[in-house]
Every structure is written in structure tokens, then in C-alpha cells.
Protein backbone atom coordinates (compact mmCIF):
# COMPACT_ATOMS: atom_id res chain seq x y z
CA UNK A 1 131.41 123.87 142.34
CA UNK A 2 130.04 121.14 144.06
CA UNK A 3 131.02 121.11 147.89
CA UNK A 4 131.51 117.80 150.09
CA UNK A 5 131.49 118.33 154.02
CA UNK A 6 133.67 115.56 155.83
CA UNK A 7 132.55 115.73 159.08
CA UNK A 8 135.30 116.58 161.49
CA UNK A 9 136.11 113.17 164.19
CA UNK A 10 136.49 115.39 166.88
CA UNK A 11 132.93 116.94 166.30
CA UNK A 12 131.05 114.38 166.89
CA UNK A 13 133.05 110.85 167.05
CA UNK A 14 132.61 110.93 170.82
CA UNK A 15 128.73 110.95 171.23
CA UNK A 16 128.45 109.16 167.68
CA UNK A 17 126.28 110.28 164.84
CA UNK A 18 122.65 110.52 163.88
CA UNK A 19 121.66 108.16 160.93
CA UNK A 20 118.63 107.39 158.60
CA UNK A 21 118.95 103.29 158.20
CA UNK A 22 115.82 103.10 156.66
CA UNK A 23 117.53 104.77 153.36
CA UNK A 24 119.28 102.33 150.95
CA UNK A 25 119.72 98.35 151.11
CA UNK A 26 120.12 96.12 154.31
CA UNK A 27 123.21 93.90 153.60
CA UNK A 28 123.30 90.15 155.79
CA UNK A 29 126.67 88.60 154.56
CA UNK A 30 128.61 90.14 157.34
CA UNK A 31 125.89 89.16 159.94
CA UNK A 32 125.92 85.39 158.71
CA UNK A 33 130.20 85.76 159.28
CA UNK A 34 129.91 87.14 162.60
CA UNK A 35 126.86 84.70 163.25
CA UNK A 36 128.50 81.62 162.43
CA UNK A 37 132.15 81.77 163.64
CA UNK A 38 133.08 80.26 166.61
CA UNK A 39 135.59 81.91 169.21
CA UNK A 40 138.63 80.31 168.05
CA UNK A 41 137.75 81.98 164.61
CA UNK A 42 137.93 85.48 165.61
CA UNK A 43 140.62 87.70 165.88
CA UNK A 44 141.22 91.20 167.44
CA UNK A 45 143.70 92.67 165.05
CA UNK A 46 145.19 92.20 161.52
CA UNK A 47 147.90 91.85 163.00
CA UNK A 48 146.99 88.36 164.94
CA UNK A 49 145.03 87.83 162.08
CA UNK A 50 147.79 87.68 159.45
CA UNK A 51 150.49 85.65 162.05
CA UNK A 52 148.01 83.12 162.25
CA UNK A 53 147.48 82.40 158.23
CA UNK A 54 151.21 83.08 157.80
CA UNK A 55 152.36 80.73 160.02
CA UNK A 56 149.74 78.23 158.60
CA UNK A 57 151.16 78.47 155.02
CA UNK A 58 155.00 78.52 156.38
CA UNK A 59 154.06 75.04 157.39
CA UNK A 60 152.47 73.88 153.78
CA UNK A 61 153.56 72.86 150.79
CA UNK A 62 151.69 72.49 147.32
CA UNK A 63 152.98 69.93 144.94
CA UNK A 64 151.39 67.66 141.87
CA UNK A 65 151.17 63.93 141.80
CA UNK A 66 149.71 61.43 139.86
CA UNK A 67 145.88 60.29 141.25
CA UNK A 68 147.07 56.94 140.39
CA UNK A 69 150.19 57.13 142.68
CA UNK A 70 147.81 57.72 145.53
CA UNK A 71 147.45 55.30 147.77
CA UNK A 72 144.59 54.48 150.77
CA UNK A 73 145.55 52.65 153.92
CA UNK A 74 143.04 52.03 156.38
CA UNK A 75 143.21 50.52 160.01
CA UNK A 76 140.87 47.00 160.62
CA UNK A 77 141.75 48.39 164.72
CA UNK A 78 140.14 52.12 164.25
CA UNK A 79 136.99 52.42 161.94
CA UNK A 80 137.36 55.63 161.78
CA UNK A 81 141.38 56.20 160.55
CA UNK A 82 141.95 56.45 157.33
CA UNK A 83 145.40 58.13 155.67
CA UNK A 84 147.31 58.94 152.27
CA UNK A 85 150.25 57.58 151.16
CA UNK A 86 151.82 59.94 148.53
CA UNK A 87 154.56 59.73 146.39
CA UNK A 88 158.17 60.42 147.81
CA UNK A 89 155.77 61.18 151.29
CA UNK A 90 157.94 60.72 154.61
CA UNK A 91 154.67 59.37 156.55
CA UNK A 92 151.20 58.68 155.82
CA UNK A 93 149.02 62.11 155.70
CA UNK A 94 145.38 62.75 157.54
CA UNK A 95 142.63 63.83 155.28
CA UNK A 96 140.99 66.63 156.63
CA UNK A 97 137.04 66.44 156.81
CA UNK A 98 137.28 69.17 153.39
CA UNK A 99 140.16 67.50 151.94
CA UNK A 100 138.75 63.93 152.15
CA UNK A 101 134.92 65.93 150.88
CA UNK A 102 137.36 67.14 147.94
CA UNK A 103 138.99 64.17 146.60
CA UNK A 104 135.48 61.73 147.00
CA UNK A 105 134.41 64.68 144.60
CA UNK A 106 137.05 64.34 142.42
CA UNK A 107 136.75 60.77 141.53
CA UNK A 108 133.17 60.69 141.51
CA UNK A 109 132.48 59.28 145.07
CA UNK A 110 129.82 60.34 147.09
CA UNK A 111 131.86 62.14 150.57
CA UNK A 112 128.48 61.86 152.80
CA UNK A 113 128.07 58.15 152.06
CA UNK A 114 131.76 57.11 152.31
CA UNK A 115 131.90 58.85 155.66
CA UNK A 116 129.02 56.30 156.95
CA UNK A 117 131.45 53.61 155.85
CA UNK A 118 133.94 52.01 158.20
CA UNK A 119 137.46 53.25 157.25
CA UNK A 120 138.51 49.79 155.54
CA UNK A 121 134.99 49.87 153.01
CA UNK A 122 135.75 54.21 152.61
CA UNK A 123 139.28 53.57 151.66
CA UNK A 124 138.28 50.58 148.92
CA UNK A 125 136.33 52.68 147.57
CA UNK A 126 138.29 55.73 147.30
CA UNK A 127 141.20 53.77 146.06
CA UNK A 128 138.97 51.97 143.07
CA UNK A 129 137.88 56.07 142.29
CA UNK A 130 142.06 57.04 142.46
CA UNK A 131 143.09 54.28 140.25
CA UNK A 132 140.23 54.81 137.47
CA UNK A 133 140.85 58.49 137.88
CA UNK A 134 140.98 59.99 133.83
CA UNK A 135 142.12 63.33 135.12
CA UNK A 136 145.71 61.39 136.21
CA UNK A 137 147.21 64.36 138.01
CA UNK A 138 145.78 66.15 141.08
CA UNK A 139 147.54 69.11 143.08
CA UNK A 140 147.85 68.46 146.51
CA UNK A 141 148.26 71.05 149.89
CA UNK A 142 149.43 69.51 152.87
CA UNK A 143 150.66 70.73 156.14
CA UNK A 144 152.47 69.70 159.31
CA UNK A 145 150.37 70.22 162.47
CA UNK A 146 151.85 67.55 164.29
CA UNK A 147 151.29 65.35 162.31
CA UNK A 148 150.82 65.66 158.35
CA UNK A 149 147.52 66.47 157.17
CA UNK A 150 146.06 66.95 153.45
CA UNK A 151 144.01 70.38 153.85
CA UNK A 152 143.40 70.45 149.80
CA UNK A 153 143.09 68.47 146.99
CA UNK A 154 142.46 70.13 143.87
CA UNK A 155 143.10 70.17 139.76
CA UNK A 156 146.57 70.13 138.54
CA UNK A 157 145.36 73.99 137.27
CA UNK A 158 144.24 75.39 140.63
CA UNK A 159 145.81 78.77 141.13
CA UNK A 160 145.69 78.78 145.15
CA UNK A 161 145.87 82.35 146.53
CA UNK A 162 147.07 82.09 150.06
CA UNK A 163 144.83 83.83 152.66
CA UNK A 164 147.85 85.52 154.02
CA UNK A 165 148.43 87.50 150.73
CA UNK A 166 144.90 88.84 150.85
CA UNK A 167 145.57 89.96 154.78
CA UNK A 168 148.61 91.67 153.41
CA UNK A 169 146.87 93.31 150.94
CA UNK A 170 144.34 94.77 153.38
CA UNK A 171 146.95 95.93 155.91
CA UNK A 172 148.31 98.00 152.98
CA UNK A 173 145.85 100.22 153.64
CA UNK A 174 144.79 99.41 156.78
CA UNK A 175 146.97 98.87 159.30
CA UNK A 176 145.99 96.75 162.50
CA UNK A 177 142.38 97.62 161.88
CA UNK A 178 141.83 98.59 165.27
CA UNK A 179 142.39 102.18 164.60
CA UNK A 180 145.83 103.27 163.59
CA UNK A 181 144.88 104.02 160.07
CA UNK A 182 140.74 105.06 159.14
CA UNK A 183 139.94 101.70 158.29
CA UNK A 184 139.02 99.73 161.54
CA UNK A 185 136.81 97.40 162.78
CA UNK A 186 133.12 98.85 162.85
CA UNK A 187 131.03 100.43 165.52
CA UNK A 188 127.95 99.64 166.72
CA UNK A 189 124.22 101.06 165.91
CA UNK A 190 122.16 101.96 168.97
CA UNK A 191 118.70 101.29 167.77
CA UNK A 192 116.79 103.36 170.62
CA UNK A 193 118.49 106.35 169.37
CA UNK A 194 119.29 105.89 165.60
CA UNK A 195 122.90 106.73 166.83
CA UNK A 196 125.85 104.96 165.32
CA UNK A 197 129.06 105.25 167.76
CA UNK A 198 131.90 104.18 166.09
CA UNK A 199 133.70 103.84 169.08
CA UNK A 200 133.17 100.30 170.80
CA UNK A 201 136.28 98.19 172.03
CA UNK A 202 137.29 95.68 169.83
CA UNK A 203 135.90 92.27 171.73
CA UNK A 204 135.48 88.27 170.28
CA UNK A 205 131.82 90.05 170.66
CA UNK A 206 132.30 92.82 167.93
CA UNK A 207 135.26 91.91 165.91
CA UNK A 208 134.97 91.38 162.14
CA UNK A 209 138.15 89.82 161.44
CA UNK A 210 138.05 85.91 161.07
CA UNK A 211 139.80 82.87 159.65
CA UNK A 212 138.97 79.23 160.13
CA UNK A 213 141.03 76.20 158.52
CA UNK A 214 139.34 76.59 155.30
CA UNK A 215 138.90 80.36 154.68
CA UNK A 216 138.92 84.42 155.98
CA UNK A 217 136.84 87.14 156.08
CA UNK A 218 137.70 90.27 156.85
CA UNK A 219 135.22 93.48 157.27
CA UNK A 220 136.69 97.22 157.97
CA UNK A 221 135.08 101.02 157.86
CA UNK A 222 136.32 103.74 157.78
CA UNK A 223 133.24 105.11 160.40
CA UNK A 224 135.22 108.23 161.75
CA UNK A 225 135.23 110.50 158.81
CA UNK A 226 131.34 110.37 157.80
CA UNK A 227 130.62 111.59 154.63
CA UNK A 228 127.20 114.60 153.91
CA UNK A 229 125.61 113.11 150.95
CA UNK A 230 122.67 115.91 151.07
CA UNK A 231 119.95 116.05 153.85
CA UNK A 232 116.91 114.29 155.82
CA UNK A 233 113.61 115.35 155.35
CA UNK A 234 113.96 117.02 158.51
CA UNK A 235 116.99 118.95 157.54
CA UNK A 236 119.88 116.96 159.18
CA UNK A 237 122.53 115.84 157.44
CA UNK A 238 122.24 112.03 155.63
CA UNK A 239 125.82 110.33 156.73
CA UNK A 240 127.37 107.96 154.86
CA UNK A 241 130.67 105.57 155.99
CA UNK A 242 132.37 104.04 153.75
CA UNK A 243 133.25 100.14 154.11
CA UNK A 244 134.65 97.29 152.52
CA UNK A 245 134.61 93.16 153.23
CA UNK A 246 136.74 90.65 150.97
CA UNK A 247 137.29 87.05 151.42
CA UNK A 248 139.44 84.09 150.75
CA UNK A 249 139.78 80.63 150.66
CA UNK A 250 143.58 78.83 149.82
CA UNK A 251 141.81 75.01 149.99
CA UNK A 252 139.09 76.21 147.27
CA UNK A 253 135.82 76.63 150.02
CA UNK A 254 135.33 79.66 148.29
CA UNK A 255 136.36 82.50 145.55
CA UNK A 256 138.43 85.32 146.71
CA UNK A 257 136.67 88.89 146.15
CA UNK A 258 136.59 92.29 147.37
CA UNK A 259 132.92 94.47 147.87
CA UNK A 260 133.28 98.16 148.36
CA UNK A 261 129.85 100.57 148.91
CA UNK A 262 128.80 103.24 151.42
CA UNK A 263 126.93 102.52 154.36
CA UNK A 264 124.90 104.32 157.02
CA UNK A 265 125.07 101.96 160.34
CA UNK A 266 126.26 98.58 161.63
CA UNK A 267 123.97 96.53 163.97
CA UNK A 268 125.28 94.68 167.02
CA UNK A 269 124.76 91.44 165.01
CA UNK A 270 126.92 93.10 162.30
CA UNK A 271 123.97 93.86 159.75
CA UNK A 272 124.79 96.58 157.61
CA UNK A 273 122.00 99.48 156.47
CA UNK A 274 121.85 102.11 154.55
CA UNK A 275 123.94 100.71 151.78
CA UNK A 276 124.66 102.41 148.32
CA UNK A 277 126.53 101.61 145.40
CA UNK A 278 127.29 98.46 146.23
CA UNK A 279 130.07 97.10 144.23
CA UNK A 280 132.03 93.62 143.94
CA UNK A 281 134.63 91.94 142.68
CA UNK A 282 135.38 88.13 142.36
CA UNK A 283 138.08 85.69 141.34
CA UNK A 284 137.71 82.09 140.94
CA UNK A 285 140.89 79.96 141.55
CA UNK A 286 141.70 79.15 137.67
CA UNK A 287 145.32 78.95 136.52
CA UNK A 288 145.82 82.95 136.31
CA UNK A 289 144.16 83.40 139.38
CA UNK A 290 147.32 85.12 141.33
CA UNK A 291 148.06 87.44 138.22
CA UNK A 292 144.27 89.06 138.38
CA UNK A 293 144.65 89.08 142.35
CA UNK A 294 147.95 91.10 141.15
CA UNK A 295 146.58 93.06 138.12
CA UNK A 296 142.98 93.59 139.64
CA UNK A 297 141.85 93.53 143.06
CA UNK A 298 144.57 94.51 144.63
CA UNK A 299 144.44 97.75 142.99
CA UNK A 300 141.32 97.88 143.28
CA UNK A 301 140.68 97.83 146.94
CA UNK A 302 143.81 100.72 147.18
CA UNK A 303 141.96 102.89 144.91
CA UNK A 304 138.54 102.52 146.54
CA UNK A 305 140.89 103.19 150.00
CA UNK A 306 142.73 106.38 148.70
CA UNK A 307 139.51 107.83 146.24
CA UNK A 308 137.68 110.66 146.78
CA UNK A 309 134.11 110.24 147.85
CA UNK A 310 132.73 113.01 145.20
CA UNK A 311 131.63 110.46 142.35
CA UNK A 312 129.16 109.38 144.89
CA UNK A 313 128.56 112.16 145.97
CA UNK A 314 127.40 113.57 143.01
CA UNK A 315 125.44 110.49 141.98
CA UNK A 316 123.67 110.84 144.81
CA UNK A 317 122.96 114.66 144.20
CA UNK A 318 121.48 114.37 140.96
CA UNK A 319 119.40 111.71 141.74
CA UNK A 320 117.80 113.81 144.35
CA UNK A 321 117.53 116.95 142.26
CA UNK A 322 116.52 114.84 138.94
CA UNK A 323 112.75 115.16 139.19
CA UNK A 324 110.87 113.05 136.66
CA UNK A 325 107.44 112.59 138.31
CA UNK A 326 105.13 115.66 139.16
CA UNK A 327 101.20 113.77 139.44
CA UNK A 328 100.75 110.10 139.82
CA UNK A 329 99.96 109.34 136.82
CA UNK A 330 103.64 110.44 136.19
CA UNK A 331 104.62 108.09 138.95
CA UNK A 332 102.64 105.24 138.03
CA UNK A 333 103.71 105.53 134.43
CA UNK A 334 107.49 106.23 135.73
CA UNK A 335 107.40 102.51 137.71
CA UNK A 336 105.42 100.64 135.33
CA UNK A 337 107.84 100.81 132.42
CA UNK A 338 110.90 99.83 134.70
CA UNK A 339 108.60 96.29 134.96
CA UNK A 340 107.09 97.08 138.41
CA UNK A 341 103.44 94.90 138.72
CA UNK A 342 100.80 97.31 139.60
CA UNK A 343 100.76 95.91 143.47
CA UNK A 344 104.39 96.77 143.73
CA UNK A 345 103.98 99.94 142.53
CA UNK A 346 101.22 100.93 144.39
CA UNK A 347 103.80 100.54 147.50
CA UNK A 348 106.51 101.56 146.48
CA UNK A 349 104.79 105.61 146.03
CA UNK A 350 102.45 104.53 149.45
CA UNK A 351 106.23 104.36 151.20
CA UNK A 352 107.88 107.44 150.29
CA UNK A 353 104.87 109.18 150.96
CA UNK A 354 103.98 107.40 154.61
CA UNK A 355 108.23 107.59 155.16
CA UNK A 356 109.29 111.52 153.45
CA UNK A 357 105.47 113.05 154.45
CA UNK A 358 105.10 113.48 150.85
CA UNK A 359 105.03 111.54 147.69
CA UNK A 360 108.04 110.37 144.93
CA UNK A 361 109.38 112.89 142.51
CA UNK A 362 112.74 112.86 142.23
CA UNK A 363 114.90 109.65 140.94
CA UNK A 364 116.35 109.13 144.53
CA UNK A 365 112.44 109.17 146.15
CA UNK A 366 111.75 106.86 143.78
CA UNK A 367 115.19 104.64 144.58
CA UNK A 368 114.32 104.64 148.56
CA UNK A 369 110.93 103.56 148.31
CA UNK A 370 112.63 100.30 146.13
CA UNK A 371 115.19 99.64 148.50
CA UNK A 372 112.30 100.23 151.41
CA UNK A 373 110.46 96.95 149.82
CA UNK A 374 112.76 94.89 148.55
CA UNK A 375 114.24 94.60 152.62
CA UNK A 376 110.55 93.21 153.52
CA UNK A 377 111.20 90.48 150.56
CA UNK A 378 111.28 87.43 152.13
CA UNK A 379 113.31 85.83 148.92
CA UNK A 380 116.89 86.50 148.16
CA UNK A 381 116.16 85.97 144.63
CA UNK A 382 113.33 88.84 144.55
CA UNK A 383 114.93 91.83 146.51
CA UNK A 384 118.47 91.11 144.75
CA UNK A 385 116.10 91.54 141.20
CA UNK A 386 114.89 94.90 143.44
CA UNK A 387 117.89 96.34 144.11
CA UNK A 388 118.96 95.92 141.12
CA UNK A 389 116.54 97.70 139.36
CA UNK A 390 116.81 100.30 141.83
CA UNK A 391 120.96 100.45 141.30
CA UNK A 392 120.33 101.07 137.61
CA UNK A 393 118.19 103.93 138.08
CA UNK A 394 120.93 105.59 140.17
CA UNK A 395 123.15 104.72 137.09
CA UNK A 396 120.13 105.90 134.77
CA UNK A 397 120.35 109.14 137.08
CA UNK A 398 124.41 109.78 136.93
């Protein structure tokens, strides 16, 4: 029978744990999250996280109205104020910068030119676009933050998912996220060491939970029960974490969707290496949209929370015992026919052997040596075609 060793937290949790990042893919998404979000953006807890989009949606309401029943009114005092007057509306509404982006696009107007305009020439505009509209319904989300504002404007079929249902669905399994379930909020990587602590205080700094007007992004581990997926070269044990990010938008920035996958480290800048068996899910906003949330990825991310680890495992055990290159003409011939050019191939085999002291046999040598190169890819478009080739040998291998 094939044995798994969970490492113990108390073992080793304190000082952190040894880790080979230069195994598997290097994953940016998270980085470009944490990168981009300003402080107001970032919260500490699920918990903050999840009053702050509930509240938000307490104070909006969805309805349909005709695009023709729409009208613009624009101020000859302020250039720059322009409002909605909707049907059966108590007071004129504020555009937001997306919402106003949203309905130029849905007549047909260009949003970046409009903008340029002075409010009275914008709102002409838009209001010729509203009256000609063909699609004669739109679905409207509006809010009261003082005053009313239009946050989205979308088809009459939208199905909106509210961010706060997503949040909700993640503190199913875990928690706060800082800790009172396995899933919290990463630790850190300390590169002069190759030592991954998982425990680093939750800061505006390190935190991967955010949410901005238009969206959230959330980003959990569960980095204090690392999994022994076989061993390093030099003997020590290769660690694994597993982790999971999703994301949402309710004004239609973005899909919603879940990605699960096993990791080795997380960088200060919120990088993640070492990944494996990366998987995804999306959901676009059409008119079922809250039924497959429901029926799909919900479930989904509670069985990926509550699975064992031994499918991976496994995979990654055969791969390392399947051998299917002894000479290299074997190895040549092995990359050649998976539509490797001759340069690539060359080093892929000159990295496993300068990396692992010796040269690819098995499936997973030949995987690592893929993964190696496709990080130095300066294209998205290339390494994405790498790792994929390099995911379906691990499939090829299972």
C-alpha cells in the first residue's frame, strides 16, 4: 500500500520548511493581485472581507428597464457631471467610471472619447445611442452611497453572482483565513535559505484577501500540514502545500472561477513556485450563471478542501518511477515526438542533468526540465503551450 507522510505542524511549523522551488511551474496571477491593489483594497480577515461586500449589496438593487426610458441630464455649470434618470427613480443616479465604460459599450459609443467630451456633448451622445438602442431592455445595479450611483449596466440576461456569496462560500471551509481552520492566508519564502515559514502576521503587506468596487480576489493555503510527495536528489523530503485562489466580479469586470493545485513556496511579492496540477474552473455571467455557481464550483472548491491528497500523490509517484528513456537517443526521440524543436530539446535534457547531477529518465525528470524552461519564456503564450505539454505527460504518466 502506498503510504503518504503529513508532516506533523508541531515538527517543524515553527522554524518553517525546506523547499525545492525550482520543481514545477512559477504562477504570477496572485503577484499581479497583491501588486496592484491599493491599501483600501486589502483586508485582514474573511471576516472584514465578507462585511464589507455584504454591506455593499444590502445597499443595491438590480432591476430591468427599457434603454429607451433612460434618460441623460447634464449640467452647462459642471463639465464634468453627468447623471441617469431612470424609470420610477427617486433622484438622478451617478455613473460610475465602469458603469458609464459599460453602457457607452452597450450602445456602441466609444467610453474613452465620450469621457474627453464636456458633460453636455457626452450626454447627447449617449442619449442618441439609448434611444436607437435595438436591444430595448438593459439590467441595471445601483446603489446608495450617499448618493445613488449606477455600479452596472448590463443585458437583460446577466446572471450577477454577488461577491459576497463567493466569500461565503470560501468561509465554508475556511473560516477567518487567518488561522482558525487550515486554510489561511500564506507564508512567506525566505530566498537565502530556501525556507518557507508559514508563519508571518497577517499585515496590508502580506494579506491575500482583496475587494475593490468592481471585483474580489481571494488566495488561501493550507501551508501547515505539508504534504511528502517523494524525495530531493539529495534525499530530503519534496513538500508540497496545497492552495487555492477564486475570484469574482457582481458588475461583470470579470468571470467568477475557482483554481486549485499544489504548491511548494510563496514569495514576499506573492509569486507562487513549485506548482502542480494546476486546475481551474470558470463561469461567465450568462442567465444560469447562479445555478452552476450552485451545482459546480461550490462543490467543487469543498471537495478539493475535504479530499485526500493521495491522487496526487500517486501521480506524482509514478511519474517518477515510470522510466521511459535509458540513452539519449531514447531521450531525444522521447521529446521530439511530443513536438519539442531540436533547440528546445537539447535544454530541456542539458537542465535536468546541470539541476538532478544526472540526466532525464523517468516521466517526472523529463516534466521538471519543461517546467524549468518554460519559467525563462519570456511569452505567456509560449510557456502556457509548455506547461501544457508538460501537464499532459503527468496525465500520460497516471
Amino acid at each position: 500500500m502506498t503510504q503518504i507522510e503529513i508532516q506533523a505542524p508541531t515538527r517543524d511549523a515553527r522554524v518553517g520548511y525546506k523547499v525545492d522551488v525550482n520543481r514545477g511551474h512559477r504562477i504570477g496571477r496572485v503577484s499581479s493581485e497583491w501588486f496592484n491593489r491599493p491599501s483600501d483594497e486589502r483586508y485582514l480577515s474573511l471576516t472584514d472581507l465578507h462585511n464589507s461586500v455584504k454591506r455593499r449589496s444590502e445597499r443595491s438593487r438590480t432591476r430591468i428597464v427599457e434603454s429607451e426610458a433612460i434618460r441623460v441630464e447634464a449640467s452647462r455649470d459642471d463639465a464634468e457631471r453627468l447623471t441617469l434618470i431612470l424609470p420610477d427613480a427617486d433622484a438622478p443616479i451617478a455613473p460610475t467610471h465602469w458603469s458609464f465604460g459599460q453602457l457607452a459599450s452597450l450602445v456602441g459609443a466609444p467610453a474613452n472619447y465620450l469621457r474627453q467630451l464636456p458633460a453636455p456633448l457626452a450626454g447627447i451622445n449617449l442619449q442618441y445611442g439609448l434611444t436607437s438602442h435595438r436591444a430595448e431592455q438593459v439590467k441595471t445595479l445601483e446603489i446608495e452611497n450617499g448618493r445613488l450611483e449606477l455600479r452596472a449596466v448590463t443585458g437583460p440576461d446577466y446572471g450577477r453572482i454577488f461577491d459576497h456569496e463567493l466569500v461565503e462560500a470560501v468561509r465554508k471551509i475556511a473560516g477567518n483565513g487567518t488561522g482558525d481552520t487550515r486554510w489561511k492566508v500564506p507564508g512567506v519564502l525566505d530566498w537565502s535559505t530556501g525556507i518557507y515559514n508559514p508563519n508571518v502576521d497577517i499585515s496590508k503587506d502580506t494579506t491575500t484577501l482583496y475587494a475593490s468596487d468592481r471585483d474580489v480576489f481571494l488566495f488561501l493555503v493550507d501551508d501547515l500540514n505539508p504534504i511528502e510527495a517523494g524525495r530531493l536528489p539529495n534525499g530530503e523530503p519534496d513538500l508540497y502545500f496545497r492552495g487555492f485562489y477564486c475570484w469574482n466580479s457582481e458588475v461583470g469586470a470579470r468571470t467568477l472561477g475557482i483554481a486549485s493545485f499544489y504548491l511548494r513556496a510563496v514569495c514576499q511579492n506573492r509569486n507562487l513556485w513549485g506548482v502542480e496540477d494546476f486546475e481551474e474552473i470558470t463561469i461567465r455571467h450568462s442567465k444560469y450563471a447562479a445555478s452552476r455557481f450552485a451545482l459546480e464550483a461550490e462543490p467543487a472548491l469543498i471537495q478539493f478542501a475535504d479530499s485526500s491528497p493521495m491522487p496526487f500523490v500517486n501521480g506524482i509517484k509514478t511519474a517518477r518511477q515510470r522510466i521511459v528513456a535509458r540513452d539519449d537517443e531514447d531521450r531525444q526521440g522521447f521529446l521530439r515526438k511530443r513536438g519539442f524543436s531540436k533547440s528546445e530539446t537539447t535544454k530541456i535534457i542539458d537542465t535536468v542533468l546541470m539541476e538532478e547531477g544526472r540526466p532525464p529518465e523517468s516521466i517526472f525528470d523529463f516534466v521538471q526540465g519543461i517546467t524549468r524552461i518554460a519559467r525563462d519564456k519570456p511569452h505567456q503564450d509560449v510557456r502556457l503551450e509548455m506547461e501544457g505539454k508538460a501537464k499532459k505527460l503527468l496525465d500520460f504518466a497516471a
